[in-house]
N, C-alpha and C. Protein backbone atom coordinates (compact mmCIF):
# COMPACT_ATOMS: atom_id res chain seq x y z
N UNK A 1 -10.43 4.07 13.82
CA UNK A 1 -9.12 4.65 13.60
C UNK A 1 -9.30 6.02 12.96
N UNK A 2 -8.40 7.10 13.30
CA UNK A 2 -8.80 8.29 13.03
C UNK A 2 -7.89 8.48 11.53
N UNK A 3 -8.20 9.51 10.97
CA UNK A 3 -7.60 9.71 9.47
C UNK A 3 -5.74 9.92 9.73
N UNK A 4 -5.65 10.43 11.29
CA UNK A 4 -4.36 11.11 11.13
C UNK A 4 -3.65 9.51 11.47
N UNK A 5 -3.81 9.18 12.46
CA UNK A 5 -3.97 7.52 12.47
C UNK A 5 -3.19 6.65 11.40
N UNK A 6 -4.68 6.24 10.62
CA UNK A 6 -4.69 5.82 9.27
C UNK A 6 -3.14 6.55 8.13
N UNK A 7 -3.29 7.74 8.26
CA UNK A 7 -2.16 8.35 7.54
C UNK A 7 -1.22 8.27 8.04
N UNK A 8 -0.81 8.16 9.23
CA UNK A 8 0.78 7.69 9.94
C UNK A 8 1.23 5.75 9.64
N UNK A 9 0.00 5.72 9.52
CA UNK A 9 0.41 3.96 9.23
C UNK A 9 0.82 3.68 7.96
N UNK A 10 0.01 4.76 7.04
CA UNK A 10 0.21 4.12 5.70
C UNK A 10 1.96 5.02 5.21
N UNK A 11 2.38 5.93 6.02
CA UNK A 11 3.60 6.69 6.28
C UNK A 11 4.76 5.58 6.48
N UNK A 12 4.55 5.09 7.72
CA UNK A 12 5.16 3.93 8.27
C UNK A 12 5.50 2.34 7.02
N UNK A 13 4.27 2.39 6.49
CA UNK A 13 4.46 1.19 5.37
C UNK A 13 5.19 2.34 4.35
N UNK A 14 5.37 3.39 4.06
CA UNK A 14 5.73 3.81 2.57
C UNK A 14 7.51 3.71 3.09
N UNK A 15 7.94 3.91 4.12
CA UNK A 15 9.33 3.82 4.74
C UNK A 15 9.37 2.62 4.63
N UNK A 16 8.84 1.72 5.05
CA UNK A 16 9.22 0.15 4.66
C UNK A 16 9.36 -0.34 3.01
N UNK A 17 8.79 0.45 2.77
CA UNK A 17 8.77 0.09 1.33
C UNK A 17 9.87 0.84 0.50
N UNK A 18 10.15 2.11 0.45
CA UNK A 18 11.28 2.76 0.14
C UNK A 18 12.67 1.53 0.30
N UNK A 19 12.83 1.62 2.25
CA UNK A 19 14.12 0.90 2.35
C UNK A 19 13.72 -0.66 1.53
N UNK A 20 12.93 -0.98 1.49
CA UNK A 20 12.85 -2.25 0.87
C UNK A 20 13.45 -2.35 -0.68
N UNK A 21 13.04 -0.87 -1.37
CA UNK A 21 13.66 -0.75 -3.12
C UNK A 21 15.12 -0.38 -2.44
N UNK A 22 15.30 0.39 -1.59
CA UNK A 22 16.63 0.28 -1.17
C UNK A 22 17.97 -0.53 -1.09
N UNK A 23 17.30 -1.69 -0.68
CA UNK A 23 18.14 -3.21 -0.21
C UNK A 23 17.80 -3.91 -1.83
N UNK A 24 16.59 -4.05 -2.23
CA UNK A 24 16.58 -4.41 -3.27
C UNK A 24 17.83 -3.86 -4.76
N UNK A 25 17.66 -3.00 -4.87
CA UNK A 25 18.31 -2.06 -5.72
C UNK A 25 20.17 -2.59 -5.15
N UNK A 26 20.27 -2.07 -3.71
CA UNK A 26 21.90 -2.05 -3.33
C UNK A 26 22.17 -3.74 -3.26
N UNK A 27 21.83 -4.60 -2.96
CA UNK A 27 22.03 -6.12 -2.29
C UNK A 27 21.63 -6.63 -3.84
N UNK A 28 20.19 -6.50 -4.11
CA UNK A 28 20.11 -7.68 -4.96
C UNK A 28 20.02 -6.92 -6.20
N UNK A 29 20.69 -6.18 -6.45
CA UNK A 29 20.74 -5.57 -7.84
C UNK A 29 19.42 -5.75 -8.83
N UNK A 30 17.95 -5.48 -7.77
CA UNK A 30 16.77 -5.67 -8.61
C UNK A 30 16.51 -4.47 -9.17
N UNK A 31 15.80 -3.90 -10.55
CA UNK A 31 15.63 -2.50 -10.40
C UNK A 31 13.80 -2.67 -10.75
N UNK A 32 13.32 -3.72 -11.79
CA UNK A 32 12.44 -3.52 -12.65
C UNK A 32 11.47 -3.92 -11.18
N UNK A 33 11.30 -4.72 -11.04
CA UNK A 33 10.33 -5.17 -9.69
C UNK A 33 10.71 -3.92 -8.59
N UNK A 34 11.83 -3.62 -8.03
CA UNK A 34 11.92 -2.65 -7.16
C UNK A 34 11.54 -1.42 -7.20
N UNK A 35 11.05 -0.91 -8.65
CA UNK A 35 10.13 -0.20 -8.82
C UNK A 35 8.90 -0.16 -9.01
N UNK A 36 8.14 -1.17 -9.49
CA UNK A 36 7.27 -1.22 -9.20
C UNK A 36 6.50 -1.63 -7.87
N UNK A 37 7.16 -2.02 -6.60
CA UNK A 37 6.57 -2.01 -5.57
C UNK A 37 6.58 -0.58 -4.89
N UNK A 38 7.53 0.48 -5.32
CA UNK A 38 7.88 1.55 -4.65
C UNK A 38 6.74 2.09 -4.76
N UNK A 39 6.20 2.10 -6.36
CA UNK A 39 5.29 2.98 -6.73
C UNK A 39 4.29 2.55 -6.39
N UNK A 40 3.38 1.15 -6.39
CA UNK A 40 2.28 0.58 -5.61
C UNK A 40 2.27 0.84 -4.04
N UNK A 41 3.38 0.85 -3.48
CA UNK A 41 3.49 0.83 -2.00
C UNK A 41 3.43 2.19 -1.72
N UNK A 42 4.14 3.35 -1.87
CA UNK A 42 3.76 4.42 -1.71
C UNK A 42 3.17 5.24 -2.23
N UNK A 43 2.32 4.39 -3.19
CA UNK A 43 0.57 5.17 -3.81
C UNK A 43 -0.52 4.86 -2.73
N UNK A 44 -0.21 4.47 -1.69
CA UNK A 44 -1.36 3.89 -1.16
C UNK A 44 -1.81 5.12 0.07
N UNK A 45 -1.24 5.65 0.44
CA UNK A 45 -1.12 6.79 1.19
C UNK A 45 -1.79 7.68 0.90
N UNK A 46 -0.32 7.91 -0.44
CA UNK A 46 -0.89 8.89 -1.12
C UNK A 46 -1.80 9.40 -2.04
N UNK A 47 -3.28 8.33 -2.07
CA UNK A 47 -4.22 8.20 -2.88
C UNK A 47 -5.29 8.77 -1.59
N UNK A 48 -4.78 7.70 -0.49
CA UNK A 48 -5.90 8.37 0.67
C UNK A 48 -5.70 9.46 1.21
N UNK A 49 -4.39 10.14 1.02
CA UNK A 49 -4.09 11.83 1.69
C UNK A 49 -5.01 12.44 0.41
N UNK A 50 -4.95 12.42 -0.83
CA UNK A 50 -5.89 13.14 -1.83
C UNK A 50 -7.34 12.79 -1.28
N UNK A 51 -7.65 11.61 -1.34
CA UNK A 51 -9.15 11.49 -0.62
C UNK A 51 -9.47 12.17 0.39
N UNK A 52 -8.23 12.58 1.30
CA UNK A 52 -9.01 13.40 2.37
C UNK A 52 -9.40 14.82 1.94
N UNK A 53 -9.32 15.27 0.95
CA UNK A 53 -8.95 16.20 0.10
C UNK A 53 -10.27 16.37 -0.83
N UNK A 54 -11.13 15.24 -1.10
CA UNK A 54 -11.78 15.11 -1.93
C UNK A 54 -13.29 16.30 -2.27
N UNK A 55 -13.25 16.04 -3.52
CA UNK A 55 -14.54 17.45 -3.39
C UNK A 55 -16.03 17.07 -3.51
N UNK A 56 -16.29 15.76 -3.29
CA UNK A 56 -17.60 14.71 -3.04
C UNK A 56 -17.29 13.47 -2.48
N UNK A 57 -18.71 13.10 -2.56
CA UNK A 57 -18.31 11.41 -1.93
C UNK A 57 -17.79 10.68 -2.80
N UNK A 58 -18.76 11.18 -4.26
CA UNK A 58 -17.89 10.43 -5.17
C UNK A 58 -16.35 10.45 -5.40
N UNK A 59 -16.09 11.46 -5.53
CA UNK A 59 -14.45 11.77 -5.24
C UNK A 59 -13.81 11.16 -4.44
N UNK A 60 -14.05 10.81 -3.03
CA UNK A 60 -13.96 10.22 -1.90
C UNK A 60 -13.93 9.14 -2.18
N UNK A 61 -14.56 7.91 -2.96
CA UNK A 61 -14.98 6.98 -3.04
C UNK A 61 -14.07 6.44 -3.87
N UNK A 62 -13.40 7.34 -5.19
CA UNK A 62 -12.99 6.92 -6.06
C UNK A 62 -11.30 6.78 -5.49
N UNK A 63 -10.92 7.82 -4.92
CA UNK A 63 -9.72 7.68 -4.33
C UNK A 63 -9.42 6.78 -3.26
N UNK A 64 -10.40 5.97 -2.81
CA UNK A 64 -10.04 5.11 -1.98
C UNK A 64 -9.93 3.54 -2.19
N UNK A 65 -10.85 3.93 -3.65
CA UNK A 65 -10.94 2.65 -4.15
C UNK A 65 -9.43 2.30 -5.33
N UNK A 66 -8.77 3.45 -5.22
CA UNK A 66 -7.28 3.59 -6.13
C UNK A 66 -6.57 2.92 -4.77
N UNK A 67 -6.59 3.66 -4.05
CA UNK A 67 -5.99 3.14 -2.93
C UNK A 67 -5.77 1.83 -2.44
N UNK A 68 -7.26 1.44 -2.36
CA UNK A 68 -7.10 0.19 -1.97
C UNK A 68 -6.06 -0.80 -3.23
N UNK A 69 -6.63 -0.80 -4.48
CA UNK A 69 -5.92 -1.03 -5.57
C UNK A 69 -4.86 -1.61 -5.78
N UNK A 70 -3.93 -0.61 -5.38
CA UNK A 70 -2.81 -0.05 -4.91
C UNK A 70 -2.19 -0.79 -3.92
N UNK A 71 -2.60 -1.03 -2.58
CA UNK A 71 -2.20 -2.17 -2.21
C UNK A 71 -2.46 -3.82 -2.13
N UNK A 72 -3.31 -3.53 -3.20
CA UNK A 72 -3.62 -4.98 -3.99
C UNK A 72 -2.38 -5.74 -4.89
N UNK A 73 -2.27 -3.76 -5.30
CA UNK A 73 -1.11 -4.74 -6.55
C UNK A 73 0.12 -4.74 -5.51
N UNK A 74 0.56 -3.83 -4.33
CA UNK A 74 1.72 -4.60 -3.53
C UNK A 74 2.02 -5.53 -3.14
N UNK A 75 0.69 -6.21 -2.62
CA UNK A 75 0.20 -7.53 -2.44
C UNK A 75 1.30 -8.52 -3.23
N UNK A 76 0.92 -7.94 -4.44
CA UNK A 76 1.14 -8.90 -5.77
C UNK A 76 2.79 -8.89 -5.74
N UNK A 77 2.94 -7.56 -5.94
CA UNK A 77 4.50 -7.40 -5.68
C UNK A 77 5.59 -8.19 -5.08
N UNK A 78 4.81 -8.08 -3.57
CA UNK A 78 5.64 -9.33 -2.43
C UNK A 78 5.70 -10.37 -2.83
N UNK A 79 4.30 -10.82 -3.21
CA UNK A 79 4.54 -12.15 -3.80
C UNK A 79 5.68 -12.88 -4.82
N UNK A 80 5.61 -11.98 -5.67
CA UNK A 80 6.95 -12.16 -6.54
C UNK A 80 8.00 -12.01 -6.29
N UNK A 81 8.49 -10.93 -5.56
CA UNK A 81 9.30 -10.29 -4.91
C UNK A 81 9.87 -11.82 -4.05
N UNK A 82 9.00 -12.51 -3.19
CA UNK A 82 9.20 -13.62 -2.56
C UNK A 82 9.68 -14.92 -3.09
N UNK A 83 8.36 -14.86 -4.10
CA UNK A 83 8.53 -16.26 -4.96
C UNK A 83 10.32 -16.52 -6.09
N UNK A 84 10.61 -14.95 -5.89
CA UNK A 84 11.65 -14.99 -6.82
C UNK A 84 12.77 -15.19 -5.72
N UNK A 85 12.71 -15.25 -4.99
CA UNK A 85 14.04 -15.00 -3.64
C UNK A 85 14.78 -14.48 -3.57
N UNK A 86 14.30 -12.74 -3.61
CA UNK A 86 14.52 -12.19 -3.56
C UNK A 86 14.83 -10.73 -2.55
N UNK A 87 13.15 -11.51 -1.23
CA UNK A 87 13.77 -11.34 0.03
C UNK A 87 13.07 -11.90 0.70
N UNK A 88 13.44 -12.40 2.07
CA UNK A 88 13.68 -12.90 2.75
C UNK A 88 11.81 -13.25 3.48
N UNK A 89 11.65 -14.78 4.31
CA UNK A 89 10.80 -15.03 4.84
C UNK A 89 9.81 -13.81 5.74
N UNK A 90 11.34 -13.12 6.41
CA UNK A 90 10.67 -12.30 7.80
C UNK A 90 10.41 -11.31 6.59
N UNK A 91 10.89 -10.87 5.74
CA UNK A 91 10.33 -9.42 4.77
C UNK A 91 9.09 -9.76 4.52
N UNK A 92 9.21 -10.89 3.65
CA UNK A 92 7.38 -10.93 3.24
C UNK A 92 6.80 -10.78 4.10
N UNK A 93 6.92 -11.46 5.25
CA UNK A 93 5.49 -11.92 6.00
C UNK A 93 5.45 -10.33 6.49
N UNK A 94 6.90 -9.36 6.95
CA UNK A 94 6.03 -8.85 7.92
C UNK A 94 5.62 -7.33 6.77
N UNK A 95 5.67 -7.31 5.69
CA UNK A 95 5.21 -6.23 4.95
C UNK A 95 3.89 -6.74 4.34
N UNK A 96 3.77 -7.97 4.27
CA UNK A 96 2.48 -8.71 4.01
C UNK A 96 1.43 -8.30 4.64
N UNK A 97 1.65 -8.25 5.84
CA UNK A 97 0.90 -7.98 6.74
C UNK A 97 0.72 -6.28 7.28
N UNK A 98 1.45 -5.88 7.21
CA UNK A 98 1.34 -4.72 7.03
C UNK A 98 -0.03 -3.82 5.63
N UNK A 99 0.56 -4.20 4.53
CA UNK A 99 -0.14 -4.09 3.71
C UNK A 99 -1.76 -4.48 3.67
N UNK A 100 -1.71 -6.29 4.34
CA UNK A 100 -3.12 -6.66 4.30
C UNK A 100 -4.33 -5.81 5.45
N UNK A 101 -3.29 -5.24 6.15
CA UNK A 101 -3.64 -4.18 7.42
C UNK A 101 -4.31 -2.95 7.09
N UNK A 102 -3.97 -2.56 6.08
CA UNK A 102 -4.27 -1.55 4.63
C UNK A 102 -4.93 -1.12 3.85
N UNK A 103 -5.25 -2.67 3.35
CA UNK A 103 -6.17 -3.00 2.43
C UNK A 103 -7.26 -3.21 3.56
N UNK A 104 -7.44 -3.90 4.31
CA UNK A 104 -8.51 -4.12 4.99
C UNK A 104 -9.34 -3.05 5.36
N UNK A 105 -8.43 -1.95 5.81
CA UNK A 105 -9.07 -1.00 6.73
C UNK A 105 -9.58 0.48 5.29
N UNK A 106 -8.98 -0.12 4.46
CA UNK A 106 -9.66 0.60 2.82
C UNK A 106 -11.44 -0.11 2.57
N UNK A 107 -10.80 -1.59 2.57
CA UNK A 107 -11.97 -2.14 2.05
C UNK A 107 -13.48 -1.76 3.19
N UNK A 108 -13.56 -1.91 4.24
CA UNK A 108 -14.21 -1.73 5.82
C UNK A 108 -14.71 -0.21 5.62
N UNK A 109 -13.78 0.57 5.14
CA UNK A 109 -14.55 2.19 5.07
C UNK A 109 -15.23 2.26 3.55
N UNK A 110 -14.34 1.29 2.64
CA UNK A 110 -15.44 1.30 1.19
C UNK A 110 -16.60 0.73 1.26
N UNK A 111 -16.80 -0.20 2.31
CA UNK A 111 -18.05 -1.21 2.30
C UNK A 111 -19.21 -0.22 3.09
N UNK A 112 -18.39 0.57 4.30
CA UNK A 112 -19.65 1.56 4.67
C UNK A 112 -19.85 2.71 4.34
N UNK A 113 -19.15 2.93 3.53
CA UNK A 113 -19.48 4.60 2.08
C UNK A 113 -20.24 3.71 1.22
N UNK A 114 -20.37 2.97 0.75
CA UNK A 114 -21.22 2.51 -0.58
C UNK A 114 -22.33 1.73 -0.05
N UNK A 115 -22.54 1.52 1.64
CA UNK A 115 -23.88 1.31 2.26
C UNK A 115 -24.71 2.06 2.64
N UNK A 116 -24.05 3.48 2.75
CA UNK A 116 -24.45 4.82 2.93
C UNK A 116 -24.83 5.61 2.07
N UNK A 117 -25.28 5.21 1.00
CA UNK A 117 -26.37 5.58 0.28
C UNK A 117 -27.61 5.98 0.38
């Protein structure tokens, strides 16, 4: 997957995630959780648009590993977000997945930067 790629997807999840504090915020009058997924969900992007940016590998390395992070703790987010019922079956699963889409393809380029030694 190419970087511009990669950066349109993680674009695509930060719009899902916005309207998601959106509905949250207007429907279920959440604010404290609905911010904190905003900010986990659309750090994830924007940790790897700075990485592309980066001024070493180390630099490189470190921003991706925020990144990944980042949608670790969204991860976490949904979960609660879910467990509290707060939205809906089809939300979790399909931002779940989105996210784990994310993380994966973070973890897969961290595993062959830190084999590339």
């Amino acid at each position: 997957m190419s970087k511009e790629e990669f950066i349109d997807k993680c674009i695509a999840f930060s719009v899902k995630i916005n309207k998601l504090r959106k509905y949250l915020r207007e429907e279920q009058h959440e604010y404290n959780n609905s911010d904190q997924i905003q900010r986990s969900g659309t750090s994830i992007g924007a940790n790897y648009s700075e990485a592309c940016d980066a001024v070493s590998k180390a630099d490189f390395v470190n921003k991706l590993s925020i990144a990944q992070k980042e949608a670790n703790e969204t991860i976490y987010w949904l979960k609660v977000l879910y467990g509290s019922e707060l939205i809906s079956k089809n939300q979790y699963e399909e931002l779940l997945a989105d996210v784990r889409e994310l993380y994966k393809i973070l973890a897969a380029s961290l595993k062959t930067l830190k084999n590339d030694k």
